[in-house]
Protein backbone atom coordinates (compact mmCIF):
# COMPACT_ATOMS: atom_id res chain seq x y z
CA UNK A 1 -1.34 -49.88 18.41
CA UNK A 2 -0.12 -46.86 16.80
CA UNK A 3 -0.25 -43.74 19.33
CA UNK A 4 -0.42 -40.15 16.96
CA UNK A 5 1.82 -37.63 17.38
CA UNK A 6 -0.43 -35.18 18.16
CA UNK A 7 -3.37 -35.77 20.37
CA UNK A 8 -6.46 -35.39 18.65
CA UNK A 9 -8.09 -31.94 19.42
CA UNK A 10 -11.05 -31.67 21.85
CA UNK A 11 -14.61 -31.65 20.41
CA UNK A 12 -15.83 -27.99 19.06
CA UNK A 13 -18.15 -27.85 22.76
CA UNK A 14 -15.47 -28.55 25.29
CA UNK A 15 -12.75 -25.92 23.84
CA UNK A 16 -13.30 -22.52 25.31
CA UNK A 17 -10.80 -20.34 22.84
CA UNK A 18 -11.12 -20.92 19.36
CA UNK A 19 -7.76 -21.85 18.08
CA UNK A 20 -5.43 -19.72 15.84
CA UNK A 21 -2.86 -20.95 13.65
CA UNK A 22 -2.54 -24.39 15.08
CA UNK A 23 -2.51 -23.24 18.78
CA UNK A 24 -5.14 -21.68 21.48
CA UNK A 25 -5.48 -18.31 21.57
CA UNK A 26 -4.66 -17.29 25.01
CA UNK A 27 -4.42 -13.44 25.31
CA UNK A 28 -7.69 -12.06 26.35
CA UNK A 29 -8.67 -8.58 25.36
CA UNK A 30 -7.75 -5.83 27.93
CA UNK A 31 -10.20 -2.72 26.44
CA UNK A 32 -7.47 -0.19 26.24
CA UNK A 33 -7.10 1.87 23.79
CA UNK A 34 -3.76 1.39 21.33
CA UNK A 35 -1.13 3.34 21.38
CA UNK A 36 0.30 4.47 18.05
CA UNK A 37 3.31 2.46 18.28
CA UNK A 38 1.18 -0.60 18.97
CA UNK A 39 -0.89 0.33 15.97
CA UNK A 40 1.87 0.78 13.48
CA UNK A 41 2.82 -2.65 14.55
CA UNK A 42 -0.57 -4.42 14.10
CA UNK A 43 -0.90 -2.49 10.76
CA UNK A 44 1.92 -3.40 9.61
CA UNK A 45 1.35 -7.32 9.50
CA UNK A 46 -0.84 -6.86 7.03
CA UNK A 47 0.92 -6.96 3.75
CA UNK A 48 0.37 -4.16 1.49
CA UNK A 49 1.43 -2.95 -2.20
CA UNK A 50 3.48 0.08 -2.63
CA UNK A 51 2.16 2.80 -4.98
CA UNK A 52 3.95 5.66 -5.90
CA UNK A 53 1.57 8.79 -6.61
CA UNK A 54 3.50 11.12 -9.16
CA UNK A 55 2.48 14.17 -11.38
CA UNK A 56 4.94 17.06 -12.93
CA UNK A 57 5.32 20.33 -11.42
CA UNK A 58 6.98 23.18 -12.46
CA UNK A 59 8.10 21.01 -15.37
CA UNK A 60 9.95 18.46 -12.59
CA UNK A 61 8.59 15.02 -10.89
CA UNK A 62 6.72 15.23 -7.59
CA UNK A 63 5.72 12.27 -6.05
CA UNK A 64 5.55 10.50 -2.93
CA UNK A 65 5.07 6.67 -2.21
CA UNK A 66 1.45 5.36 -0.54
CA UNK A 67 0.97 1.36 0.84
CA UNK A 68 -2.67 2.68 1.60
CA UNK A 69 -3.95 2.05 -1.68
CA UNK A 70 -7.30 0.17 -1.92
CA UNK A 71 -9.34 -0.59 -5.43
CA UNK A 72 -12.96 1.38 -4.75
CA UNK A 73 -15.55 0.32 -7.71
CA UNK A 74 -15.56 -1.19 -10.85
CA UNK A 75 -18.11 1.38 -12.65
CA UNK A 76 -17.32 3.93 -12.37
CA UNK A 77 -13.65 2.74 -11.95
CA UNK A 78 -12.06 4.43 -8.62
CA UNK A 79 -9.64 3.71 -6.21
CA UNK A 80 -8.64 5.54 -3.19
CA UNK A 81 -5.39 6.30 -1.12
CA UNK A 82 -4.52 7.77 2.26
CA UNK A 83 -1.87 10.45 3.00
CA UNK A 84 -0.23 11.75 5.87
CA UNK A 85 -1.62 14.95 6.79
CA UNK A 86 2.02 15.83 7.76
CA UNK A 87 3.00 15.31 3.84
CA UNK A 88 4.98 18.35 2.34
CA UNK A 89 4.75 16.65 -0.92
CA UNK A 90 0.78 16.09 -1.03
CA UNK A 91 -0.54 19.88 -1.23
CA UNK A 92 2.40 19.96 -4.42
CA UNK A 93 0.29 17.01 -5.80
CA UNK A 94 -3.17 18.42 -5.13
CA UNK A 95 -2.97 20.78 -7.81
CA UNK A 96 -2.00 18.76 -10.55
CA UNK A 97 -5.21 18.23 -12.72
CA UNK A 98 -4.01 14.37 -13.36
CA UNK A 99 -1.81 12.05 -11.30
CA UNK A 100 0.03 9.00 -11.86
CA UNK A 101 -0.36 5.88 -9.86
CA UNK A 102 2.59 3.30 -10.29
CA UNK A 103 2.20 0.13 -8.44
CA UNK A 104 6.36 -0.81 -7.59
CA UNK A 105 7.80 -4.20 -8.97
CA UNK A 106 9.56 -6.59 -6.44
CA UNK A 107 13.20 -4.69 -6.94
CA UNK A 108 12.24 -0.96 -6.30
CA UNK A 109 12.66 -1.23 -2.61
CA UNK A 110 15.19 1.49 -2.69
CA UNK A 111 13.01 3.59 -5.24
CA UNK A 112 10.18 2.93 -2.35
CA UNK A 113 12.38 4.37 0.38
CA UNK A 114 13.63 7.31 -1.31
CA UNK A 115 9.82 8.24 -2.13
CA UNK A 116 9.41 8.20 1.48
CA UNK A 117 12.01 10.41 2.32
CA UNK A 118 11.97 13.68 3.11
CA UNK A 119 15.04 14.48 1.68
CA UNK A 120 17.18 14.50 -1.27
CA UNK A 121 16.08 13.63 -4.91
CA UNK A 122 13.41 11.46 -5.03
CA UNK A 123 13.69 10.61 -8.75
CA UNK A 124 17.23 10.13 -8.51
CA UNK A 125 18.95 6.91 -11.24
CA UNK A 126 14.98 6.20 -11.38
CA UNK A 127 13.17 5.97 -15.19
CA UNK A 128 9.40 7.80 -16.00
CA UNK A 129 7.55 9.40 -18.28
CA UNK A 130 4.88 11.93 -17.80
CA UNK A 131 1.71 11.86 -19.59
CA UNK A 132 0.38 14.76 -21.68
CA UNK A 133 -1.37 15.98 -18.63
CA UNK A 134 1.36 15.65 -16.57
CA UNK A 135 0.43 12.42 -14.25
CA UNK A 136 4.35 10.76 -13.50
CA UNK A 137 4.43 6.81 -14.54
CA UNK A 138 7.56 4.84 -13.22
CA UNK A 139 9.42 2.88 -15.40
CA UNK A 140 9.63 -1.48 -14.41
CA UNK A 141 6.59 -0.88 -12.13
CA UNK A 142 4.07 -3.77 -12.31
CA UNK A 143 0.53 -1.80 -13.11
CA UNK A 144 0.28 2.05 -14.31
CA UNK A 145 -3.07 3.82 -13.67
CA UNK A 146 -3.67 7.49 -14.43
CA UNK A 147 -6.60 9.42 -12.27
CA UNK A 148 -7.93 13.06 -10.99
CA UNK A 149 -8.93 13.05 -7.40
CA UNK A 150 -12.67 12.82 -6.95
CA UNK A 151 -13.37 13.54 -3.23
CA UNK A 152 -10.59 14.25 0.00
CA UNK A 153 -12.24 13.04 3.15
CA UNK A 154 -11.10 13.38 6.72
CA UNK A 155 -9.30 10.37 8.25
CA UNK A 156 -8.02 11.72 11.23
CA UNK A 157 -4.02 12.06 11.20
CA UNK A 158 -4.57 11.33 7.33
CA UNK A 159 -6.41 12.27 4.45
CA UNK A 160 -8.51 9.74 2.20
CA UNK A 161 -8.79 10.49 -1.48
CA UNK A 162 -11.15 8.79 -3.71
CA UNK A 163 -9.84 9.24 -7.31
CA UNK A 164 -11.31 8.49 -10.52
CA UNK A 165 -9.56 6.12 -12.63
CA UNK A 166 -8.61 7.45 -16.46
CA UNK A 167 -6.57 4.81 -17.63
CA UNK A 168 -4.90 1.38 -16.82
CA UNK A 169 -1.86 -0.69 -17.99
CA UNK A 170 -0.86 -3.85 -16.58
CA UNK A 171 2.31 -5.36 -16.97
CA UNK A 172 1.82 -9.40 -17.12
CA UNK A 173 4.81 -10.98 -15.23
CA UNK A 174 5.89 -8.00 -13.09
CA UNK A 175 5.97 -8.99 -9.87
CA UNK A 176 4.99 -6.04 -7.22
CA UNK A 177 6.66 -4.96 -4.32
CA UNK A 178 5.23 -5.77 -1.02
CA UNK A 179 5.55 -4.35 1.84
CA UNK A 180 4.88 -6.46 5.31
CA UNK A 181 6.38 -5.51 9.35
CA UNK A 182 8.63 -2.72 7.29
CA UNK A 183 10.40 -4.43 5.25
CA UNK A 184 9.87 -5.47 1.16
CA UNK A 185 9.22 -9.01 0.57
CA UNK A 186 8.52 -10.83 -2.67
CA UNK A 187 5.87 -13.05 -3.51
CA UNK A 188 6.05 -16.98 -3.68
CA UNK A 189 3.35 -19.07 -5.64
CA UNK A 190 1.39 -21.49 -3.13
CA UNK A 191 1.24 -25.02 -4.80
C-alpha cells in the first residue's frame, strides 16, 4: 500500500477556513482600523508598474515618478494616476497643457528613485525628448503615452487625475519595471 505524502484534504463541508496558498488561513479579522504603516505594507504586495509623468517647464524637464497608474476606458481612451498631495513637483506639472507618461523598462530602477526624490537633478545621465507641446518622453522606457488631464478628484492624502489619452507608442520587447514590497523586480514568463 502506498501511503501519500500529504494527507488528502478534508471535504469542502468539514473545513471551517478556506485555505490560502496551500495552507489554512488562520488569522481572524480584528475590525481595527490600519495604521498607515500597516497600509503601505499591504499595498505594497501588490505589484505595480512605474510611470514617470514628465512635461517641460520653463524650457527644463519636470517630472515625478507614479506606481498608481491604472488604464480607465478604451473610448474615449483615459487613464488615471494618483499623486501625493504633499508633491512639490505636481502643481509644476498641472500647468503644462500636455504631459508625458513613460512606463520604466526593467533597468531604470535608479531613474525610478531619483524621480522620487526630492532632491537633486532628476533628469540627471537620463535620455528624453519633449513633444511639440511640451509632454517629457523617457528614452528605453517600455510604452510612451501623451495626455491632458481631464478631471482631479479628491482621494484623501492624494489626488486622482483622470487624463485623456492623445497618443500611444509601445515598445515590443521592453520589459517594464516593477515595483513589489519596495523594491524593482523583473518579470519571468510562467510556462
Amino acid at each position: 500500500m502506498v501511503t501519500p505524502a500529504h494527507p488528502p484534504n478534508p471535504p469542502a463541508a468539514a473545513s471551517a477556513q478556506p485555505p490560502t496558498a496551500g495552507r489554512p488561513h488562520t488569522e481572524q479579522p480584528t475590525g481595527a482600523e490600519p495604521n498607515a504603516a500597516a497600509l503601505r505594507q499591504a499595498f505594497g504586495a501588490y505589484p505595480t508598474g512605474v510611470v514617470a509623468l514628465g512635461a517641460l517647464r520653463d524650457g527644463e524637464p519636470v517630472g515625478l515618478a507614479v506606481s498608481s497608474f491604472v488604464s480607465i476606458s478604451l473610448e474615449p481612451p483615459m487613464v488615471a494616476v494618483s499623486v501625493a498631495r504633499t508633491s512639490t513637483t505636481w502643481p509644476r506639472l498641472t500647468q503644462a497643457p500636455e504631459l508625458g507618461l513613460s512606463v520604466l523598462s526593467h533597468g531604470q530602477g535608479a531613474l525610478c528613485r531619483r524621480l522620487a526624490s526630492r532632491e537633486g537633478d532628476r533628469f540627471d545621465g537620463t535620455g528624453w525628448q519633449a513633444t511639440p507641446e511640451g509632454a517629457v518622453l523617457i528614452h528605453d522606457a517600455a510604452l510612451w503615452l501623451t495626455a491632458r488631464v481631464s478631471a482631479v478628484y479628491d482621494g484623501g492624502d492624494h489626488e486622482i487625475v483622470l487624463m485623456e489619452l492623445l497618443t500611444v507608442e509601445l515598445f515590443p520587447g521592453v520589459e517594464p519595471l516593477v515595483f513589489h514590497t519596495s523594491q524593482f523586480r523583473e518579470l519571468t514568463p510562467h510556462g
